[in-house]
PDB file of N, CA and C in Angstrom:
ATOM      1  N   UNK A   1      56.125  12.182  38.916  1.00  0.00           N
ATOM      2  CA  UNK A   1      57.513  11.975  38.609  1.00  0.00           C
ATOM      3  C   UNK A   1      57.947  10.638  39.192  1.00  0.00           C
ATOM      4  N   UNK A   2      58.731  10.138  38.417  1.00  0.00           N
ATOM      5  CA  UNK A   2      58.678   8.533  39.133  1.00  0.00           C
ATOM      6  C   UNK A   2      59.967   8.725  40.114  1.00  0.00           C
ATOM      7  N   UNK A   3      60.588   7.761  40.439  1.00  0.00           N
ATOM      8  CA  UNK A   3      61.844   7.308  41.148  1.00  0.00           C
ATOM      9  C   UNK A   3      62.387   6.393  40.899  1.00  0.00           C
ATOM     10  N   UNK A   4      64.203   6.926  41.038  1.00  0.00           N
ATOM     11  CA  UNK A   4      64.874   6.105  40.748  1.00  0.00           C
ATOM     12  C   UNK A   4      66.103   5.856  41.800  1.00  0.00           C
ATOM     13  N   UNK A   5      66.329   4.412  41.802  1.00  0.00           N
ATOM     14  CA  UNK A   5      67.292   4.164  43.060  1.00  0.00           C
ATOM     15  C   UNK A   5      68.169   3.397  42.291  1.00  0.00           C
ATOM     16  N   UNK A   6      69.775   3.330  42.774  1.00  0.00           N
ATOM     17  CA  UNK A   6      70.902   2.686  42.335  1.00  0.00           C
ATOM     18  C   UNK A   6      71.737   2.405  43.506  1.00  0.00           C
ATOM     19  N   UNK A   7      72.291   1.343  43.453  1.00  0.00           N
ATOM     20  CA  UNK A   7      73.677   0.782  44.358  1.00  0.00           C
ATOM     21  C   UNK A   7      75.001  -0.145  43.445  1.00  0.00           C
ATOM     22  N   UNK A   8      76.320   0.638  43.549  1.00  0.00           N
ATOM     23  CA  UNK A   8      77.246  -0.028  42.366  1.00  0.00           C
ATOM     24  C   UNK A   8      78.233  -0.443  43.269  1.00  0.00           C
ATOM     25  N   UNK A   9      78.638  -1.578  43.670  1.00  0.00           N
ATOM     26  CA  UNK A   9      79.604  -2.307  44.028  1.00  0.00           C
ATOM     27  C   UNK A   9      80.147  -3.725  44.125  1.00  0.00           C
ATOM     28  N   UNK A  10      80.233  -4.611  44.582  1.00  0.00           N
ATOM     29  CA  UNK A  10      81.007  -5.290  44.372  1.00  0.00           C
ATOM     30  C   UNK A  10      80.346  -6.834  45.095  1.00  0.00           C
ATOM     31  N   UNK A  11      79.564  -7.996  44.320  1.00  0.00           N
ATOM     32  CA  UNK A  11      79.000  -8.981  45.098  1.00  0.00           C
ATOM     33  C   UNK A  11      77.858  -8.303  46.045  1.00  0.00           C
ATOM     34  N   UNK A  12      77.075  -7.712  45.489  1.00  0.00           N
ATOM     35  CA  UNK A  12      75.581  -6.920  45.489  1.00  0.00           C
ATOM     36  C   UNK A  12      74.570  -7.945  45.820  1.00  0.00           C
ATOM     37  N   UNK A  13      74.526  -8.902  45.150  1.00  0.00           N
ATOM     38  CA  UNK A  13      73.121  -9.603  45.308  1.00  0.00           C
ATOM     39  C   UNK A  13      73.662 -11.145  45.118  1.00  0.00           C
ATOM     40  N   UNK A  14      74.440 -11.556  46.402  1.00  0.00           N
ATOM     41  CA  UNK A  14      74.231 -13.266  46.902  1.00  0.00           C
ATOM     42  C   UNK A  14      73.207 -13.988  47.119  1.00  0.00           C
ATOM     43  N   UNK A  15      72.870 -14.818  46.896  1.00  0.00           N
ATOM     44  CA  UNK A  15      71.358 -15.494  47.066  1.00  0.00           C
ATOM     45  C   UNK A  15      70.725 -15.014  48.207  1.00  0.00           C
ATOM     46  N   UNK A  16      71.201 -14.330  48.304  1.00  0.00           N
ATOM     47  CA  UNK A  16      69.912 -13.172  49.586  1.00  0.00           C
ATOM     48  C   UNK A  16      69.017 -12.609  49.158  1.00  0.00           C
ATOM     49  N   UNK A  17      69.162 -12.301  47.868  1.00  0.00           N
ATOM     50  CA  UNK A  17      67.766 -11.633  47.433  1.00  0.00           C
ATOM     51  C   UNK A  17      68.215 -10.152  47.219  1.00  0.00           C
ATOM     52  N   UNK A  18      67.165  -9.143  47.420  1.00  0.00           N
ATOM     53  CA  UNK A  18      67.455  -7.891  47.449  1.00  0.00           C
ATOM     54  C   UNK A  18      68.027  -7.098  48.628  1.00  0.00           C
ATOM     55  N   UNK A  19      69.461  -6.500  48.303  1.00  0.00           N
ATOM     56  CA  UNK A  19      69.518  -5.963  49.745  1.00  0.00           C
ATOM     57  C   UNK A  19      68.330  -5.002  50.287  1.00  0.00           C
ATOM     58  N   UNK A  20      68.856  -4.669  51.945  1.00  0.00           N
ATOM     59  CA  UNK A  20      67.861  -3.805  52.310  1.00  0.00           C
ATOM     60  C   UNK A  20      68.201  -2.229  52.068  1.00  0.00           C
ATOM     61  N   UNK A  21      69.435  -2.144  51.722  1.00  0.00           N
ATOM     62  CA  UNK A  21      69.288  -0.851  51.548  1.00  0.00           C
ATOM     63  C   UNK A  21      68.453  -0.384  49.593  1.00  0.00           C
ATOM     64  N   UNK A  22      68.352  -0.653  49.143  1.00  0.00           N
ATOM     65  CA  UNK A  22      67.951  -1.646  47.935  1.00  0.00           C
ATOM     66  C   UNK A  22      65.662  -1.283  48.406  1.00  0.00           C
ATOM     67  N   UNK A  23      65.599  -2.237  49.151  1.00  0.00           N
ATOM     68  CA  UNK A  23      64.424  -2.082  49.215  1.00  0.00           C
ATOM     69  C   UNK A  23      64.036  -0.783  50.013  1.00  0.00           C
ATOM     70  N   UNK A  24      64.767  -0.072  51.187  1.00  0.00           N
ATOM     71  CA  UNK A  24      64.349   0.838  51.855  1.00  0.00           C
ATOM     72  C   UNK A  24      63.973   1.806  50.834  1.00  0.00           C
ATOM     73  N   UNK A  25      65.164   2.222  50.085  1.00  0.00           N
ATOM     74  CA  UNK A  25      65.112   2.972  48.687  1.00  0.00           C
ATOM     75  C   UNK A  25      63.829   3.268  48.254  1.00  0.00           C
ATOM     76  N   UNK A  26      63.444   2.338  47.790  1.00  0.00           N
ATOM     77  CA  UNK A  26      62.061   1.780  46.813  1.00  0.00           C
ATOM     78  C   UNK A  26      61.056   1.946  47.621  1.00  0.00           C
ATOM     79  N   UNK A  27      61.012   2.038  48.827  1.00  0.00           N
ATOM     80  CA  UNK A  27      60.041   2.221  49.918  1.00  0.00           C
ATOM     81  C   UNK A  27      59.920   3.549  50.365  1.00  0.00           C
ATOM     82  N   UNK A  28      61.066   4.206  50.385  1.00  0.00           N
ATOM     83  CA  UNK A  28      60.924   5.780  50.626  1.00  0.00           C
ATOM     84  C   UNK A  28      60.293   6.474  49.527  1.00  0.00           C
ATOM     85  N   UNK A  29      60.657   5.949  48.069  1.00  0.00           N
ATOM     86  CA  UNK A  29      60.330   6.614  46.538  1.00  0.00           C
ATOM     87  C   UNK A  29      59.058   6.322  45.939  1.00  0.00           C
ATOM     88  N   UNK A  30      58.430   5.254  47.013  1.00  0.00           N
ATOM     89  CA  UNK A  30      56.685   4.883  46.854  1.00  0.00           C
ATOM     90  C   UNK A  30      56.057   5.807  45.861  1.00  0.00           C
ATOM     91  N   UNK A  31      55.731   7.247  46.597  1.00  0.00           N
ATOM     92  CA  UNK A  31      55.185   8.087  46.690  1.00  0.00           C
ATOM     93  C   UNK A  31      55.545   9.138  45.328  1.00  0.00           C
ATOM     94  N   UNK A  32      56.600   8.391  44.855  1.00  0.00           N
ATOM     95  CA  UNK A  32      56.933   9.248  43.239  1.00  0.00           C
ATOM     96  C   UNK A  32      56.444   8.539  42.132  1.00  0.00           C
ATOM     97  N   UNK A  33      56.392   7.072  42.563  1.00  0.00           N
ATOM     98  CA  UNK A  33      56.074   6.006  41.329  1.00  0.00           C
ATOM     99  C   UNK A  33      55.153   4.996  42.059  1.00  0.00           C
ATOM    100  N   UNK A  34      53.639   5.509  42.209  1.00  0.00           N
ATOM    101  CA  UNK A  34      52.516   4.401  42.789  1.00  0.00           C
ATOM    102  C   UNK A  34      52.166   3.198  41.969  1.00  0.00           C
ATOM    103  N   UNK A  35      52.419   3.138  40.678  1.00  0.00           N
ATOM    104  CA  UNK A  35      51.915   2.287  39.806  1.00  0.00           C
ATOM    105  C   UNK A  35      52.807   1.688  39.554  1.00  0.00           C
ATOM    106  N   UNK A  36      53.495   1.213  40.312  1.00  0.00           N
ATOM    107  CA  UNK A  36      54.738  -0.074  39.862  1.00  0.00           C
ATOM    108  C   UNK A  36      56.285   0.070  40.567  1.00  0.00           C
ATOM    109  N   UNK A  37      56.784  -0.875  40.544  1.00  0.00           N
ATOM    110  CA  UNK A  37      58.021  -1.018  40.791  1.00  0.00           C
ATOM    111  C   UNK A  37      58.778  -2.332  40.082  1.00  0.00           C
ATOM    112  N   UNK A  38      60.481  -1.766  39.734  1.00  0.00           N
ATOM    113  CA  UNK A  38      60.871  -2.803  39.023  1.00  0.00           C
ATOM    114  C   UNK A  38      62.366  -2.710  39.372  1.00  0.00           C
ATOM    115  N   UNK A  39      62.737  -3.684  39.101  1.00  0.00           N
ATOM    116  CA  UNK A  39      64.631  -3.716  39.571  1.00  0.00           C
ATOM    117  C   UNK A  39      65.108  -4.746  38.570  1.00  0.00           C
ATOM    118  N   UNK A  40      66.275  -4.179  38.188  1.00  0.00           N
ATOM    119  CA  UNK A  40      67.275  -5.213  37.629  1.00  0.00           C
ATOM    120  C   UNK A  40      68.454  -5.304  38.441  1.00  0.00           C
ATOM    121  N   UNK A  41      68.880  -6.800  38.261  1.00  0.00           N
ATOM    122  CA  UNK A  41      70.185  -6.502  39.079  1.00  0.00           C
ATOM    123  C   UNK A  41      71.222  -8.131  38.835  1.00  0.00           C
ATOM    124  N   UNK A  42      72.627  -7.669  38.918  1.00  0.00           N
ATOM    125  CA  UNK A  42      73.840  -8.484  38.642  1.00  0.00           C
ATOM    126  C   UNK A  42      74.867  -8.301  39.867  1.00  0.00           C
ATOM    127  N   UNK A  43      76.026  -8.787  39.841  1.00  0.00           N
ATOM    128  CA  UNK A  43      76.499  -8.985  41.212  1.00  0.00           C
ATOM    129  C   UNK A  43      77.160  -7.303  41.281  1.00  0.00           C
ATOM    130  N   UNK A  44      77.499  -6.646  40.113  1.00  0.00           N
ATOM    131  CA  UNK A  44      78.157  -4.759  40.430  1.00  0.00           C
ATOM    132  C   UNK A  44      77.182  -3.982  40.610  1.00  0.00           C
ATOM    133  N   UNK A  45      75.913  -4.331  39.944  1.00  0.00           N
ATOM    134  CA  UNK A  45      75.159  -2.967  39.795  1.00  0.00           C
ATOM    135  C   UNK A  45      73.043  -3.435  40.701  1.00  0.00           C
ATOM    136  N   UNK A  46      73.210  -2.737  41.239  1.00  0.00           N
ATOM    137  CA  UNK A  46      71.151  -2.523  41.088  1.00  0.00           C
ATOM    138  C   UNK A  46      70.893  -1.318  40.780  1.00  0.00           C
ATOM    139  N   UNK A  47      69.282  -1.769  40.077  1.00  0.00           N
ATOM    140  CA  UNK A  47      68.836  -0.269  39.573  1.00  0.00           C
ATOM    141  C   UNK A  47      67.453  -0.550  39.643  1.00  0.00           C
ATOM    142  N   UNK A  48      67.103   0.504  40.197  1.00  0.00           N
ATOM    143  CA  UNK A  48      65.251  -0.068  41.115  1.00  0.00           C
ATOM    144  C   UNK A  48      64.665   1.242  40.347  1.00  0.00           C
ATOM    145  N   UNK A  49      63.279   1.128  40.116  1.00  0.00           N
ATOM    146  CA  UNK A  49      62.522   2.156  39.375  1.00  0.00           C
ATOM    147  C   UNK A  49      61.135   2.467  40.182  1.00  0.00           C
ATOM    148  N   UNK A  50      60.356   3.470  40.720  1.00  0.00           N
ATOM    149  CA  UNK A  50      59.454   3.631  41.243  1.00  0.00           C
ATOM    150  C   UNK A  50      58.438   4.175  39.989  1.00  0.00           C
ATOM    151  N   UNK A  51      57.428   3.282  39.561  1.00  0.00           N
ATOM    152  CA  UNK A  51      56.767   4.125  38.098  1.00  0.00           C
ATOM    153  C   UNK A  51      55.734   4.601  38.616  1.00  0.00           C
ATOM    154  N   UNK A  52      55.371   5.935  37.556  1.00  0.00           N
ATOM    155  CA  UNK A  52      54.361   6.588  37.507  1.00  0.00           C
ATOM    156  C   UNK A  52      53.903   6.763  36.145  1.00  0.00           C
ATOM    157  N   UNK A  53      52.679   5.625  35.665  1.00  0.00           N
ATOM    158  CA  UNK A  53      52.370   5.644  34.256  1.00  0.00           C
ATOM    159  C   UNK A  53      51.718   6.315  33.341  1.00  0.00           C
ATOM    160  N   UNK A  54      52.485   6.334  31.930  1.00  0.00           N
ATOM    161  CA  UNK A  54      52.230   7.764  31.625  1.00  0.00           C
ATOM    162  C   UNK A  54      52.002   7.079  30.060  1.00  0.00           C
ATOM    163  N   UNK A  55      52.790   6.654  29.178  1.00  0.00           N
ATOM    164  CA  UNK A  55      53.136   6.029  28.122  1.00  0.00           C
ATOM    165  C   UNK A  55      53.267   4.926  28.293  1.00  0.00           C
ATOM    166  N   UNK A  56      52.656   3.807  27.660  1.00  0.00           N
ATOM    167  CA  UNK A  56      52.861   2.223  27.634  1.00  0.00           C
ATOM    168  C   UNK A  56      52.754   1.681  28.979  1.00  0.00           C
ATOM    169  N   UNK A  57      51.240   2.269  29.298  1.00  0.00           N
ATOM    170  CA  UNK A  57      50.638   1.689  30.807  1.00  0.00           C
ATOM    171  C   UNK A  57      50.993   0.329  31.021  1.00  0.00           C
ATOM    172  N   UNK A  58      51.233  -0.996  30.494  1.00  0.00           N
ATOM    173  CA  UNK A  58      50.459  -2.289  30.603  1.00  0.00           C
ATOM    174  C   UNK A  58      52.607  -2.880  30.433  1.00  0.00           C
ATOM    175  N   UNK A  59      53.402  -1.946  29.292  1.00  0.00           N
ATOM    176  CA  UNK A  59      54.788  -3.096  29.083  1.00  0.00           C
ATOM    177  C   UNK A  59      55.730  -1.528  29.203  1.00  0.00           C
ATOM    178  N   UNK A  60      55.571  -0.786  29.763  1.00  0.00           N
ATOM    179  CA  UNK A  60      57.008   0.479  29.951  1.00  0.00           C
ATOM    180  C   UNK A  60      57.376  -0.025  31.569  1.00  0.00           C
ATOM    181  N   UNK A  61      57.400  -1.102  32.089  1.00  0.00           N
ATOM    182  CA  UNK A  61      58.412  -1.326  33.343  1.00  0.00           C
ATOM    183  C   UNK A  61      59.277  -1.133  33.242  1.00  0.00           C
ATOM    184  N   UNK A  62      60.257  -0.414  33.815  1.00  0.00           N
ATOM    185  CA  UNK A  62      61.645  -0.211  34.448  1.00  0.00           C
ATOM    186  C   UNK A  62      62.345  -1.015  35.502  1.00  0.00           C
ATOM    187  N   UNK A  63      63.311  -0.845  35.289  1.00  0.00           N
ATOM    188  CA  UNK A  63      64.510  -0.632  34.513  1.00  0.00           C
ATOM    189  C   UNK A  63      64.453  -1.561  33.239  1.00  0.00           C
ATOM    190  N   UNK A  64      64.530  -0.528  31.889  1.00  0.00           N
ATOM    191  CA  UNK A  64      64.482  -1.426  30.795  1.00  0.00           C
ATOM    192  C   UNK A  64      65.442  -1.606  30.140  1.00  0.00           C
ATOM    193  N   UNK A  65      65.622  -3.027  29.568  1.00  0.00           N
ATOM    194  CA  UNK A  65      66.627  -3.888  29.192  1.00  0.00           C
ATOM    195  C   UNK A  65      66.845  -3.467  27.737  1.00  0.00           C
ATOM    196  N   UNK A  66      68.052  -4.166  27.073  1.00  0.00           N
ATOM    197  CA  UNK A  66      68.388  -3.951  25.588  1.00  0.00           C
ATOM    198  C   UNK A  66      68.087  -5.795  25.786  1.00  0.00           C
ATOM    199  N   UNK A  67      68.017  -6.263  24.104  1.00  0.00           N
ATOM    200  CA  UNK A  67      67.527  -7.801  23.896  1.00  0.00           C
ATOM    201  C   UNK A  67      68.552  -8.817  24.567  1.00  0.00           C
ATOM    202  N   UNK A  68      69.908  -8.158  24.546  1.00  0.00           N
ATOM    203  CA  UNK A  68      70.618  -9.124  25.038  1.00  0.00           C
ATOM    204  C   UNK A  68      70.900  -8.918  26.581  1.00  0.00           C
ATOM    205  N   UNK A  69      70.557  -7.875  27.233  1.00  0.00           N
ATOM    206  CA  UNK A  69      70.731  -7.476  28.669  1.00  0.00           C
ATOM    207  C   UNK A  69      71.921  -6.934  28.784  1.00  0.00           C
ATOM    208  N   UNK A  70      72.853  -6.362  28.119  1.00  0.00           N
ATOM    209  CA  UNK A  70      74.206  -5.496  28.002  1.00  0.00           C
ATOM    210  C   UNK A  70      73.691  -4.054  28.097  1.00  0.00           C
ATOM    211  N   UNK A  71      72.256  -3.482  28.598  1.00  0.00           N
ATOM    212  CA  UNK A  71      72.202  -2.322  28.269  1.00  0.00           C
ATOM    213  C   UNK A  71      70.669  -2.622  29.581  1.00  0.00           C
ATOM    214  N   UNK A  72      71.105  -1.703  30.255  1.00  0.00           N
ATOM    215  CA  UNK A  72      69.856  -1.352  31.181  1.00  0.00           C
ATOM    216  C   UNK A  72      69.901  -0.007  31.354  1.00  0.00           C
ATOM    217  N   UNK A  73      68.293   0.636  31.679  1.00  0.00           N
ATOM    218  CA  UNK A  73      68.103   1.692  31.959  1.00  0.00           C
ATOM    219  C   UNK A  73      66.898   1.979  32.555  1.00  0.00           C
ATOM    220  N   UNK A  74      67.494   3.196  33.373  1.00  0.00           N
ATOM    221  CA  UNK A  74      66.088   3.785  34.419  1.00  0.00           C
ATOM    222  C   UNK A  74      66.335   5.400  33.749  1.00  0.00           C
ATOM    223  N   UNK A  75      64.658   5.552  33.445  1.00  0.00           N
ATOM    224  CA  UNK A  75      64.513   6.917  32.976  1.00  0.00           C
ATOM    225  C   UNK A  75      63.407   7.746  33.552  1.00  0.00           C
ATOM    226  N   UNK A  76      63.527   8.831  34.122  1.00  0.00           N
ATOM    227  CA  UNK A  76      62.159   9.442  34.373  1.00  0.00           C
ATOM    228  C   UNK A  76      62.239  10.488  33.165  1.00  0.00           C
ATOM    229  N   UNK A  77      61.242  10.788  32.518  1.00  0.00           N
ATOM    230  CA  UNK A  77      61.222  11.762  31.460  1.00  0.00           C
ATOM    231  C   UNK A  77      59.507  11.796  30.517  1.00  0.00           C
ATOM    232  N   UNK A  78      60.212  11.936  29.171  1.00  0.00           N
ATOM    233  CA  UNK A  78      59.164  12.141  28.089  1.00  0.00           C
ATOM    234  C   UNK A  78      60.121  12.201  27.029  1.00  0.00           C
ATOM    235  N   UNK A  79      59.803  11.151  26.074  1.00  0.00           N
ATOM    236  CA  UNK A  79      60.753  11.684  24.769  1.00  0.00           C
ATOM    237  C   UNK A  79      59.333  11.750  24.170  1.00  0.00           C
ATOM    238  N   UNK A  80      58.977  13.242  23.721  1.00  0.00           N
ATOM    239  CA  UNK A  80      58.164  13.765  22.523  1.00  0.00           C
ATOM    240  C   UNK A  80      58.326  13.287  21.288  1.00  0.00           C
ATOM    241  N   UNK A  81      59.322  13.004  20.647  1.00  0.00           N
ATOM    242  CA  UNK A  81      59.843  12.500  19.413  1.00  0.00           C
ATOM    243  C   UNK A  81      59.822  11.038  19.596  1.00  0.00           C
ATOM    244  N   UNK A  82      59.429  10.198  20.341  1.00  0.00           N
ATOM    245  CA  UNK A  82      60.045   8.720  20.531  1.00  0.00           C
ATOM    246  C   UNK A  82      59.154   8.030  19.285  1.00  0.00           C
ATOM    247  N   UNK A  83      57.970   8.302  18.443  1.00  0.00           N
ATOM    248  CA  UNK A  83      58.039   7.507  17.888  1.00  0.00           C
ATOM    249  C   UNK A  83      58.842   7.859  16.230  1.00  0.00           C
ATOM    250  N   UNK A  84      58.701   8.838  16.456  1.00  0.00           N
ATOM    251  CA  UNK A  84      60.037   9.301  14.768  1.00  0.00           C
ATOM    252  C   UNK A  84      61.497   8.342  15.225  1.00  0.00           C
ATOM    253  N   UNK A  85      61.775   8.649  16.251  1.00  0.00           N
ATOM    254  CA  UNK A  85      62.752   7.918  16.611  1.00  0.00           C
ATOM    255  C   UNK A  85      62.713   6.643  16.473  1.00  0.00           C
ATOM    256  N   UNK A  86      61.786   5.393  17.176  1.00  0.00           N
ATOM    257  CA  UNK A  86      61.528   4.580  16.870  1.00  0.00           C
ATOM    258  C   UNK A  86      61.400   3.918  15.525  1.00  0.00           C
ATOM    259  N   UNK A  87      61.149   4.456  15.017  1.00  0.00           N
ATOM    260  CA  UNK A  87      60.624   4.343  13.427  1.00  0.00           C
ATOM    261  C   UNK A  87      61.826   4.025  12.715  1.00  0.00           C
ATOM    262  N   UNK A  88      62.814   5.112  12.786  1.00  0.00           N
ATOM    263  CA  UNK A  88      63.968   5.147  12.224  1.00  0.00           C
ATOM    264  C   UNK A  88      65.080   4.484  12.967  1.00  0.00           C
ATOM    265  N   UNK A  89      64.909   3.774  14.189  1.00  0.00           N
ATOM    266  CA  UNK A  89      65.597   2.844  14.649  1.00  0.00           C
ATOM    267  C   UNK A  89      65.162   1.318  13.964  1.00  0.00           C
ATOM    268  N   UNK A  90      63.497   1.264  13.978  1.00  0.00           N
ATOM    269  CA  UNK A  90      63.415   0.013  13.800  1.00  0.00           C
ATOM    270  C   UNK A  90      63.776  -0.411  12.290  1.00  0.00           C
ATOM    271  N   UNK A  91      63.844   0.773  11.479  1.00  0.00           N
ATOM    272  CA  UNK A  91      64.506   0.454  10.165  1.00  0.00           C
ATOM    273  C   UNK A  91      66.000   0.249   9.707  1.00  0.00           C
ATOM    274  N   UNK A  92      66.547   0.787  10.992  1.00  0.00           N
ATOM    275  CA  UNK A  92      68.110  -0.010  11.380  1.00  0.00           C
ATOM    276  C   UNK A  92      67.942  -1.059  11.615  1.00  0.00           C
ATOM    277  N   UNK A  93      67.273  -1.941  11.983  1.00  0.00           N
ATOM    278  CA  UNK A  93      67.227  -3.211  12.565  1.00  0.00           C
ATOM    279  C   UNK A  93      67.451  -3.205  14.139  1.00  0.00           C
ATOM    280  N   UNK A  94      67.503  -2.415  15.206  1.00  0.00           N
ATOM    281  CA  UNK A  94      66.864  -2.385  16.154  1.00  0.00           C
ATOM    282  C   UNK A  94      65.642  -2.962  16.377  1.00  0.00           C
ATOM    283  N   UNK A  95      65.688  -3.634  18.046  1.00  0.00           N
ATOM    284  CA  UNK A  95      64.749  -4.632  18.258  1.00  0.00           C
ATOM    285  C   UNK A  95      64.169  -3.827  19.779  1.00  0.00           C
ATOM    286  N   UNK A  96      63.102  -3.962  19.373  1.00  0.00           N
ATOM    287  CA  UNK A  96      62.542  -3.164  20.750  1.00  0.00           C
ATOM    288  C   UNK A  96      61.434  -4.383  21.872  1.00  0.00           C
ATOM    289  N   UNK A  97      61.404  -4.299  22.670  1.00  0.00           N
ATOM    290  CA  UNK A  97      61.149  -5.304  23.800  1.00  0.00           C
ATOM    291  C   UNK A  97      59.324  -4.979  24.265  1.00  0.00           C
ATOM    292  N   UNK A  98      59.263  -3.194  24.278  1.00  0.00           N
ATOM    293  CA  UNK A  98      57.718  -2.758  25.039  1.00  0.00           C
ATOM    294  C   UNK A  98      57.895  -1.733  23.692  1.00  0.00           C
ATOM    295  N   UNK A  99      56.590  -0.835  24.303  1.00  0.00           N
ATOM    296  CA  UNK A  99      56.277   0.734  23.566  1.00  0.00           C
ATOM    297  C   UNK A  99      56.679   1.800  24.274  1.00  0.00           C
ATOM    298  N   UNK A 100      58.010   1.625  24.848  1.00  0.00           N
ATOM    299  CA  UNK A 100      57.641   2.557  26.301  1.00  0.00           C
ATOM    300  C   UNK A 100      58.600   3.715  25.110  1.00  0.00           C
ATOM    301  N   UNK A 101      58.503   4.731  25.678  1.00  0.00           N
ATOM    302  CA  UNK A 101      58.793   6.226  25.197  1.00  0.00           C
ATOM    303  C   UNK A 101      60.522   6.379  25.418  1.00  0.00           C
ATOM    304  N   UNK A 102      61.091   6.003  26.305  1.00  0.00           N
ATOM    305  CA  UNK A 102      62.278   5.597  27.109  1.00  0.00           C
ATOM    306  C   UNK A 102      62.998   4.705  26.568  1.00  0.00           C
ATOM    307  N   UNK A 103      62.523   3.800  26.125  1.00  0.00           N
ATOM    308  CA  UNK A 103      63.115   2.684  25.646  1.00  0.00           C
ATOM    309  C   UNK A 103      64.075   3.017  24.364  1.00  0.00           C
ATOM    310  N   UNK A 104      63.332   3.940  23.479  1.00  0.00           N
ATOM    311  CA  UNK A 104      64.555   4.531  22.497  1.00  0.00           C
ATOM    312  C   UNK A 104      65.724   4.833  22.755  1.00  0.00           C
ATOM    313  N   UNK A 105      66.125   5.437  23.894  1.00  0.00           N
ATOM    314  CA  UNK A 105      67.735   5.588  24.336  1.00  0.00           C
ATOM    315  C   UNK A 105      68.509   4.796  24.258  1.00  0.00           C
ATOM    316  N   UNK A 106      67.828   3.356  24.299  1.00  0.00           N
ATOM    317  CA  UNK A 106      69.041   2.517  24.495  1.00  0.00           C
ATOM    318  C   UNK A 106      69.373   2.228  22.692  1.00  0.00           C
ATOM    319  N   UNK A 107      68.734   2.553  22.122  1.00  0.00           N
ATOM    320  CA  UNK A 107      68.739   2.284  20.473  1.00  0.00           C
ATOM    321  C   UNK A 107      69.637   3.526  20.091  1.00  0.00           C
ATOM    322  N   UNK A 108      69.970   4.583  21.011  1.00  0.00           N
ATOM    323  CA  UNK A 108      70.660   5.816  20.237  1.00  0.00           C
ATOM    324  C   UNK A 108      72.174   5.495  20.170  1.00  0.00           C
TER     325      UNK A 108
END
């Protein structure tokens, strides 16, 4: 099961880098997601992902983006249906970034 960490407030990430409460997070949640770690982040929001790979070993990093970056997301799950879904997104003209299984949500 992977892990997921968040912090929402206000001038979050000044050229300091990542806060520490931020990395402690990601350091305690090791042990849910060994095969990776990923963070997005803007001055309101971070969102850190501990992966455990399951679907789209090599491009399903988290937290995953929409094309223009107006849409981030951290998911632990399984969408069973993701590629019917996919399918019928990408024939909307939805633009998808990886293969990850997760990544469809942001297309719903």
């Amino acid at each position: 099961m992977c892990g997921i960490a968040g912090i929402v407030g206000n001038n979050l990430v000044a050229g300091a880098g990542l806060p520490d409460g931020m990395r402690s997070m990601l350091t305690a949640l090791r042990h849910r997601g060994p095969d990776g770690e990923g963070v997005e982040y803007d001055s309101n929001a971070i969102f850190g992902h501990r992966r455990l790979s399951i679907i789209d070993l090599d491009g399903g990093r988290q937290p995953l983006v929409n094309a223009d970056k107006s849409i981030w997301l951290v998911c632990n799950g399984e969408i069973y249906n993701y590629k019917e879904l996919r399918a019928d997104l990408e024939a909307r003209g939805h633009r998808f970034l990886t293969h990850s299984d997760c990544e469809v949500i942001i297309g719903l």
